[in-house]
Every structure is written in C-alpha cells, then in structure tokens.
Protein backbone atom coordinates (compact mmCIF):
# COMPACT_ATOMS: atom_id res chain seq x y z
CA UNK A 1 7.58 164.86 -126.05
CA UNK A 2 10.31 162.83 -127.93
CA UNK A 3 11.93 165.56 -129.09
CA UNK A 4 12.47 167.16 -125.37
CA UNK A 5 14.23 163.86 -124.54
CA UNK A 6 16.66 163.69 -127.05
CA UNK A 7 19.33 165.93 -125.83
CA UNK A 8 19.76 164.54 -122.23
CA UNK A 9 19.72 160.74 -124.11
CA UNK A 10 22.71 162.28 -126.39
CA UNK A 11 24.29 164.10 -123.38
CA UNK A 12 24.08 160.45 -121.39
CA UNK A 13 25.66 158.71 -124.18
CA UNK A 14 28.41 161.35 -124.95
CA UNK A 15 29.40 160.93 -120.60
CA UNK A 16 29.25 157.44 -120.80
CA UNK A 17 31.12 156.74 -123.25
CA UNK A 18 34.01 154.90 -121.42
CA UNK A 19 37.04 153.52 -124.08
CA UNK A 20 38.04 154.85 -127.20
CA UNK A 21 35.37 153.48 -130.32
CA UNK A 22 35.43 150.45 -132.04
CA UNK A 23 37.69 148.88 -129.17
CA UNK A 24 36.81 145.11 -128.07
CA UNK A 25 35.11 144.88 -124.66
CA UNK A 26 36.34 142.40 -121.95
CA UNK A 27 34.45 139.59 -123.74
CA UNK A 28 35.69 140.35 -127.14
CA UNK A 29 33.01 141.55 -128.70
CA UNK A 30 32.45 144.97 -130.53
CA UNK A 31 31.48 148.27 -128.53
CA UNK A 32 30.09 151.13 -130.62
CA UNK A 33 31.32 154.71 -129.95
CA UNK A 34 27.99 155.81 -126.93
CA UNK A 35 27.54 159.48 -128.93
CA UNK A 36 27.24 158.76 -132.49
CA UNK A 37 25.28 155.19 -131.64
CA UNK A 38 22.72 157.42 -129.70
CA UNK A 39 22.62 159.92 -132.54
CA UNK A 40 22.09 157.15 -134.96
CA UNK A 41 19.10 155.40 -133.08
CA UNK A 42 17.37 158.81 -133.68
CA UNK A 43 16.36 157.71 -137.25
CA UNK A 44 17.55 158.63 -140.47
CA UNK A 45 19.39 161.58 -141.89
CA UNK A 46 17.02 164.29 -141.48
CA UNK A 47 15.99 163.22 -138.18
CA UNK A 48 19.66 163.14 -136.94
CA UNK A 49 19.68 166.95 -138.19
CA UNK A 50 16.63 167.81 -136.54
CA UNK A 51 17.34 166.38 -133.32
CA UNK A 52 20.58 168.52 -133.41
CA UNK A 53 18.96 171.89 -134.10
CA UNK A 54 16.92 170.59 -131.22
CA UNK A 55 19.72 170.91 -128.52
CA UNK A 56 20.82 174.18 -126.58
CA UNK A 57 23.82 175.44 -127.45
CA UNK A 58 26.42 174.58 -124.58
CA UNK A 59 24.72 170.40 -125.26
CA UNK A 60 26.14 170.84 -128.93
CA UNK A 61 29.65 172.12 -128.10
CA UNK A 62 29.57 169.05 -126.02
CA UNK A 63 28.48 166.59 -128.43
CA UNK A 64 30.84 167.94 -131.09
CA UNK A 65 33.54 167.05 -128.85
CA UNK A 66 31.99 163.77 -127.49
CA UNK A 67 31.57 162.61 -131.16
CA UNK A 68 35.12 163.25 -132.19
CA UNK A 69 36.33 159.56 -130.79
CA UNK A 70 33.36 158.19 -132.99
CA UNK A 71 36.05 159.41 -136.12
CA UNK A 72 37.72 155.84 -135.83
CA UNK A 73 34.46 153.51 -135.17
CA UNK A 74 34.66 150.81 -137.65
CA UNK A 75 31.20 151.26 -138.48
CA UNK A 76 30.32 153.27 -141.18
CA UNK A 77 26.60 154.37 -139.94
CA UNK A 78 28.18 155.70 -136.78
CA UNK A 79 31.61 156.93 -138.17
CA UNK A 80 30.56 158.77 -141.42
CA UNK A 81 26.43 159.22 -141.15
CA UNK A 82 26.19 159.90 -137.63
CA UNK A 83 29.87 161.41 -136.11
CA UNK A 84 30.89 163.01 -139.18
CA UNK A 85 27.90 164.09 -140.41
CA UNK A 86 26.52 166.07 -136.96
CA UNK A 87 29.99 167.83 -137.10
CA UNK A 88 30.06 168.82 -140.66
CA UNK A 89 26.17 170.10 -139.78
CA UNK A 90 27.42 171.99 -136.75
CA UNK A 91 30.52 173.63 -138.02
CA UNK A 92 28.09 174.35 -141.72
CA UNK A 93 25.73 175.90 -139.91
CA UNK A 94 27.58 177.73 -137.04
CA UNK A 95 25.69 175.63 -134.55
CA UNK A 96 29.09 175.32 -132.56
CA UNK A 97 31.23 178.41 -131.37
CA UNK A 98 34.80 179.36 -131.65
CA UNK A 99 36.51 178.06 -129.18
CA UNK A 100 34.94 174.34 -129.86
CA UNK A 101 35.50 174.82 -133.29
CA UNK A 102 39.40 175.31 -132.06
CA UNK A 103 38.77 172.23 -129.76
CA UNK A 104 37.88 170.05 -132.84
CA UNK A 105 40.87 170.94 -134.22
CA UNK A 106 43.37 170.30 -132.37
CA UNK A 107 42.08 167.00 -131.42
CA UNK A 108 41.79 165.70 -135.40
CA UNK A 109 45.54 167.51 -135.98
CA UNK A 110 46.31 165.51 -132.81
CA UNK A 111 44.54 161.89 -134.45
CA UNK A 112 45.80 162.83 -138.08
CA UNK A 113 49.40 163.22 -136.75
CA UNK A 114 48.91 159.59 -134.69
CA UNK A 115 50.85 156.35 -136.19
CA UNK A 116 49.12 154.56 -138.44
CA UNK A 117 46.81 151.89 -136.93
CA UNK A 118 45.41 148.73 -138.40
CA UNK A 119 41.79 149.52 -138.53
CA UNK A 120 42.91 153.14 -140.72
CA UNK A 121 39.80 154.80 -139.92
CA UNK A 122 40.66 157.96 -137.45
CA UNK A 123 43.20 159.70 -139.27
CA UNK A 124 41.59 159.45 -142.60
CA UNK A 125 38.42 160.92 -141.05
CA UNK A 126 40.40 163.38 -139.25
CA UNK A 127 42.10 164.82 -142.23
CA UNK A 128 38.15 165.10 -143.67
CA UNK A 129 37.19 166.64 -140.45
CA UNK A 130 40.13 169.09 -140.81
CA UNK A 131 38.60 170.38 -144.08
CA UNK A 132 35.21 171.56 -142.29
CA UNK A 133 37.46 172.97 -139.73
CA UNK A 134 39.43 175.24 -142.43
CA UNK A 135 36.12 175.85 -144.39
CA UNK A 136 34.55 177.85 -141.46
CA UNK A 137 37.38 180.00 -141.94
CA UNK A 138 37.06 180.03 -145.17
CA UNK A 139 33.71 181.80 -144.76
CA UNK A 140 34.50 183.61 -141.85
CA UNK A 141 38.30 184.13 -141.63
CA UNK A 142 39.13 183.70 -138.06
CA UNK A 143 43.08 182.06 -137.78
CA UNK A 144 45.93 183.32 -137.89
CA UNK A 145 48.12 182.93 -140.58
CA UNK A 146 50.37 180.54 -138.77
CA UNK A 147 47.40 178.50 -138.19
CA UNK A 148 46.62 178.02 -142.13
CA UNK A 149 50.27 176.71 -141.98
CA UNK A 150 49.75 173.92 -139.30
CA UNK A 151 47.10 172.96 -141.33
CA UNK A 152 48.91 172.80 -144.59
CA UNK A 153 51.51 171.49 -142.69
CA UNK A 154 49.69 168.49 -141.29
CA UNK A 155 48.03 167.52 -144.56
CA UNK A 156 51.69 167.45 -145.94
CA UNK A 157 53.06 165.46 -142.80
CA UNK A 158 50.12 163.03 -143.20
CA UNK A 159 50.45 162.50 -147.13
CA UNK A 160 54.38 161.90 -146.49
CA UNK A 161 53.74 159.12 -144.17
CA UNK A 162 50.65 157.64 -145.59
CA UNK A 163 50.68 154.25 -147.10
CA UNK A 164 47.16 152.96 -146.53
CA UNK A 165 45.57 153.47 -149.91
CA UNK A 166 42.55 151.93 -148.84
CA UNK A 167 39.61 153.44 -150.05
CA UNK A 168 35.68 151.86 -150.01
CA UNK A 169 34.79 148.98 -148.99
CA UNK A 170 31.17 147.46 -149.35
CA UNK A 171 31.62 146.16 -145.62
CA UNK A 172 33.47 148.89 -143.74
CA UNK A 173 33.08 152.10 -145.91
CA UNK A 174 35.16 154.58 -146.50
CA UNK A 175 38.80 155.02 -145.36
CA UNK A 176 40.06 157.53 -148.51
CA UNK A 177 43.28 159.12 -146.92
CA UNK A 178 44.47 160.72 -149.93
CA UNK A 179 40.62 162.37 -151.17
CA UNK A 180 40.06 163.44 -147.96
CA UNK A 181 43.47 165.23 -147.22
CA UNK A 182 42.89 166.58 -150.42
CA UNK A 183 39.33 168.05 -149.39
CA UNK A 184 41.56 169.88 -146.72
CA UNK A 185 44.00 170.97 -149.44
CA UNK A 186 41.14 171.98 -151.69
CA UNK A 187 39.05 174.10 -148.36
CA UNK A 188 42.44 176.39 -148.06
CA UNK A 189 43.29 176.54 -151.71
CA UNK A 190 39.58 178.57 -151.81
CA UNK A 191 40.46 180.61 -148.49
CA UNK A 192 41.05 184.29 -150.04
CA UNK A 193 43.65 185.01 -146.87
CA UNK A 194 46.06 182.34 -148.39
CA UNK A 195 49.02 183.87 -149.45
CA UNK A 196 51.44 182.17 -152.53
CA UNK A 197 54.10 180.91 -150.05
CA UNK A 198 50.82 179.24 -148.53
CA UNK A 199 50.20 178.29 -152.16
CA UNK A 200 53.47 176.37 -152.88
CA UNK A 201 53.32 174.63 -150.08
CA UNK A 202 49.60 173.40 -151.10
CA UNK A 203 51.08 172.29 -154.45
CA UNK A 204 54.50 170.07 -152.84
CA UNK A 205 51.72 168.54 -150.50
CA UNK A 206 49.60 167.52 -153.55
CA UNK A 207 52.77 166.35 -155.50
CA UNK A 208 53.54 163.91 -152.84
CA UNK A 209 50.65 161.60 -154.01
CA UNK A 210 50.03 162.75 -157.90
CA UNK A 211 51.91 159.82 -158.91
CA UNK A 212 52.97 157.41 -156.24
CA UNK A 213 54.12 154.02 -156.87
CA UNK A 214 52.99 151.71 -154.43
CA UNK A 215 49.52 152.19 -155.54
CA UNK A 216 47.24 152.78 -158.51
CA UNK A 217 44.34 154.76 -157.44
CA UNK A 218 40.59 153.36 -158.31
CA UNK A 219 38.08 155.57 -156.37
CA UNK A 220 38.38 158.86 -157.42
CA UNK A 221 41.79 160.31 -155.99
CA UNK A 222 42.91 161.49 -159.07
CA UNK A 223 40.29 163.88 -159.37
CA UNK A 224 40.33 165.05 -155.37
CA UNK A 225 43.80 166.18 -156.01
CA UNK A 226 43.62 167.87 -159.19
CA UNK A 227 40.95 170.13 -157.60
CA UNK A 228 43.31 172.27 -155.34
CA UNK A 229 44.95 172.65 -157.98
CA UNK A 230 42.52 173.86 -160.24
CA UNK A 231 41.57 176.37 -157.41
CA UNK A 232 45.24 177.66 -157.07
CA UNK A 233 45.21 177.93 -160.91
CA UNK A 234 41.76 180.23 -160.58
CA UNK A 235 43.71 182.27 -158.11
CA UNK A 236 46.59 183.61 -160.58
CA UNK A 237 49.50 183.05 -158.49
CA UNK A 238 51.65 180.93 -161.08
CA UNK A 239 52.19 181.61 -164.74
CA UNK A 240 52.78 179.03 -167.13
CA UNK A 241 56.09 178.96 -166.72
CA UNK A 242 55.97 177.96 -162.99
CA UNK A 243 52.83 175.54 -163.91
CA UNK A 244 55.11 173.67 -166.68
CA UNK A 245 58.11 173.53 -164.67
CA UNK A 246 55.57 172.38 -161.35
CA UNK A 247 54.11 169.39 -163.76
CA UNK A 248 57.60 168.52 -164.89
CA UNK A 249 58.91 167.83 -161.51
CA UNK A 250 56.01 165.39 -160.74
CA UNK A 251 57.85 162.82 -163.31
CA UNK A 252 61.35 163.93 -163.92
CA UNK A 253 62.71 162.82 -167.28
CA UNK A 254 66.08 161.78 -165.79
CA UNK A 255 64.22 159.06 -163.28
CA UNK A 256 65.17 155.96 -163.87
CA UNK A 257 61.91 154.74 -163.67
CA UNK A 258 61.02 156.21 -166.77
CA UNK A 259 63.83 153.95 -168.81
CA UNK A 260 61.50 150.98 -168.48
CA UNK A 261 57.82 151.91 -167.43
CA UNK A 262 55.82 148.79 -169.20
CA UNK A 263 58.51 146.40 -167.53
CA UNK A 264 58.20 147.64 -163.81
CA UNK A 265 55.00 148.12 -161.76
CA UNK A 266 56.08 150.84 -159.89
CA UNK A 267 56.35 152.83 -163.21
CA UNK A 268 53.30 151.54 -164.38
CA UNK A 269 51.68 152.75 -161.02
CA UNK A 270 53.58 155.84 -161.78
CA UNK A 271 52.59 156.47 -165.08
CA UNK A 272 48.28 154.83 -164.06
CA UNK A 273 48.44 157.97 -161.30
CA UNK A 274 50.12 160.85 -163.27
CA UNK A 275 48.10 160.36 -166.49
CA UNK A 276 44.80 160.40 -164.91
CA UNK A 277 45.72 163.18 -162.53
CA UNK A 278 47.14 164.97 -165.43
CA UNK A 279 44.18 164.73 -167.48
CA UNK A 280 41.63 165.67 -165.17
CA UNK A 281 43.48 168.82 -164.60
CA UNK A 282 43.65 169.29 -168.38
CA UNK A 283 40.04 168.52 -168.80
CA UNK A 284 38.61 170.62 -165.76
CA UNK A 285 40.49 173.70 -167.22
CA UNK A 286 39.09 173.07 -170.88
CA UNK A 287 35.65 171.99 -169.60
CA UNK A 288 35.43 176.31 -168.06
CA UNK A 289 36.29 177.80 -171.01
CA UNK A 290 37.84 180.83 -169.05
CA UNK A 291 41.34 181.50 -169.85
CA UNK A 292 42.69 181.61 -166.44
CA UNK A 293 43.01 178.36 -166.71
CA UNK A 294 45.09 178.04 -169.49
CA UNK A 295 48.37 178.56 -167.93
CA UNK A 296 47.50 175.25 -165.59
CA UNK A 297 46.28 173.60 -168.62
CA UNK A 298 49.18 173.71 -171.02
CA UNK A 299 51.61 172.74 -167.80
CA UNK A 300 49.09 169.60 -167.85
CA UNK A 301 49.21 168.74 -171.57
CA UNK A 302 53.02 169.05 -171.28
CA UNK A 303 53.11 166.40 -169.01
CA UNK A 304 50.60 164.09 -170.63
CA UNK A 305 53.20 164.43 -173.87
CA UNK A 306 56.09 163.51 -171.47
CA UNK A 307 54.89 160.23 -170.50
CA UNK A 308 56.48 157.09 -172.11
C-alpha cells in the first residue's frame, strides 16, 4: 500500500514546487527544493532507489526534470543523496528516455554556463550532472559529434571562469567545481566516438586548472584531473613527443613566476598543484605496468624534474 502512494506524493511535490531551491521564503526562513525533499522522506538510500523503480515511466521523465532545480539546494541530503542521486540512478539504468535525457542536458549546460552565485552549489552539480549525461553516450553513443563539442566546450568555458575552489564542507557538503568538471572530462575521454581534435581540446580544458595559482587544492583535484588524462594516454593519440611538449606548457620555463617560487604564493600554489598533478599521472601510469602508458609517463617525470 505505501509503495502505490509514492509516485503521486513525488509527482505532487515535483508540481508544487513553486521558487527555485534553497531560496528564502517571505519570512526568511529556508524552503527545501518540493521533489528531492519528498524523495528524501522516503527513507534511506535503497529505499529512495526502490521507490524510483516503483514509478511508471512518463512519472520518472517528470521527476528527472522536476529534480534538476534541487542541483543548487544548499542541503546536501536533498542536493547530492536525493536530486543527484535519483538522476545518476535513472540515466545508469536507462530508467529515463532520450529525449529527457536531452532535456537534462540542456538545462545543466544552461546552469553550468550561469554567473557564479554565492551559495556555488548549481553549477558545480551541473558540471557532475553533465558527466552522467555524456556517460549514457558513452555506453550507447547517441550525439552527434557537435554535441561531444558543446560538452567539451562547456567544461572548458566553466573551468576558464571558475574561481570558487570550494570543495567539502562538514556543514554544507560538497561544492568540488574542478573534480566534478573533471568527471565530465574523464566520461568523454572514455567515449570511443571521440576523435583527437576532441582529444586536444580535453587536454587545454584540463590544463586550465593543473596548476592554478589562486588556490592549492586539498580534496582530491589533483587526482580528478590527471584521470582524463590517463584515459587519453590509454587511447594512443599522442606520442611522447606531444605528451612532453603538453606537460611543458603547463609551467613554462620562461614564466616569471618560476624566478622566485619559495618567495611568492602564487608560485608556491603553482608549483603545490603541478607537482601533485604531475605525480599522480606519473604514478597511475607506473602503478599499470602496461607500456601504453609510458609515453604519458615520461612527459610527467619531465615535468616533475622541471620544477624549481
């Protein structure tokens, strides 16, 4: 009996939700995003799952779409467990057809490309929502090539801009801009329809935030960003030649920066970044033992013996 009740609950929520989520009401105080509240209520994890493999098909292309304002809700239950979580699940499985799947993503290239706001949840979480989106065609190829390029083109436009660095927090959650644009990165860097122009243009986006110097990354981004690479690398599209001369460029040795890196904390930020982005490339490619990954390796271990 609870289970037939459910969907019409979720469907209720999803139509009443009436402002955008995590917006103050008249009196100031917090209102959750209706859809991924009503999907959290349901219980924990599994339940949430359960309840939608439950639905018919035409309520699930409606709460995919209903749940995509939840993407900015400040709360991290609702944001990440319940909103992202039902979407990953629905595009995963192929609960969701084509033409929502196409609906999702125009409406997280449409939050990703928004200005930056103060709360920084929405485009952060549309960049990760962006990687399911390319991962079903991953699987199933179904875009056009020119497609493949608005998405590498986004995740480039959004890295450009980005200057929230701001990652977990034990209150709020995750924000992660730079991981999660590199999830997306990583998703078509594994899509066997990319092609090497496709491939370059996956490498300048990950250069833009190898080594930046407003920031010295603590939760993990080095190692997001190193793994498109090491995907590209398994794909044989650059020799060693083009993987030196694609590490060298991250750090030029005529930067100024580089004349005094322990006196300056933009080159120590510099050198933090590029060292431990560096070396997990250098270490992935050892850990496989395959030699396809040597080329990407020695380009690596050239740069780690340029730094000051």
């Amino acid at each position: 009996m609870l289970r037939t009740l459910i969907a019409p609950l979720l469907l209720a929520a999803c139509a009443g939700a009436s402002q955008p989520a995590g917006l103050a009401s008249p009196a100031g105080s917090y209102t959750p995003c209706e859809p991924a509240a009503a999907l959290a209520a349901l219980g924990d994890e599994r339940a949430r799952a359960e309840a939608v493999l439950d639905m018919g098909p035409a309520e699930r292309e409606d709460l995919a779409l209903a749940l995509l304002p939840c993407l900015s809700d400040p709360d991290p239950d609702l944001r990440d467990g319940a909103a992202y979580a039902a979407l990953s699940q629905m595009m995963r499985s192929q609960l969701i057809g084509r033409e929502t799947v196409m609906g999702v993503m125009q409406e997280t290239l449409r939050m990703a490309g928004a200005p930056e706001d103060a709360a920084g949840f929405a485009r952060p979480f549309a960049m990760l929502t962006l990687a399911e989106v390319a991962r079903t065609d991953r699987i199933t190829p179904w875009m056009e090539p020119e497609a493949r390029d608005g998405l590498i083109a986004a995740a480039h436009a959004y890295l450009a801009g980005l200057t929230d660095y701001r990652g977990f927090s034990d209150a709020k959650g995750w924000r992660h801009g730079v991981a999660h644009t590199a999830d997306l990165l990583m998703q078509l860097s594994l899509n066997p329809q990319l092609t090497k122009p496709q491939a370059e243009a996956i490498l300048a986006a990950v250069a833009l935030k190898a080594g930046p110097t407003d920031h010295s990354y603590i939760f993990g981004e080095n190692e997001r960003l190193a793994a498109p690479v090491m995907y590209l690398a398994q794909r044989e599209f650059f020799g060693e030649e083009e993987w030196t001369l694609w590490f060298e460029s991250l750090w030029p040795g005529d930067d100024p920066l580089r004349e005094n890196v322990y006196g300056s904390e933009a080159a120590l930020a510099k050198l933090h970044n590029l060292r431990a982005f560096a070396e997990a490339v250098y270490v992935s490619a050892k850990a496989s033992n395959e030699a396809t990954y040597e080329p990407v390796a020695r380009g690596a271990f050239a740069l780690l013996n340029s730094l000051p």
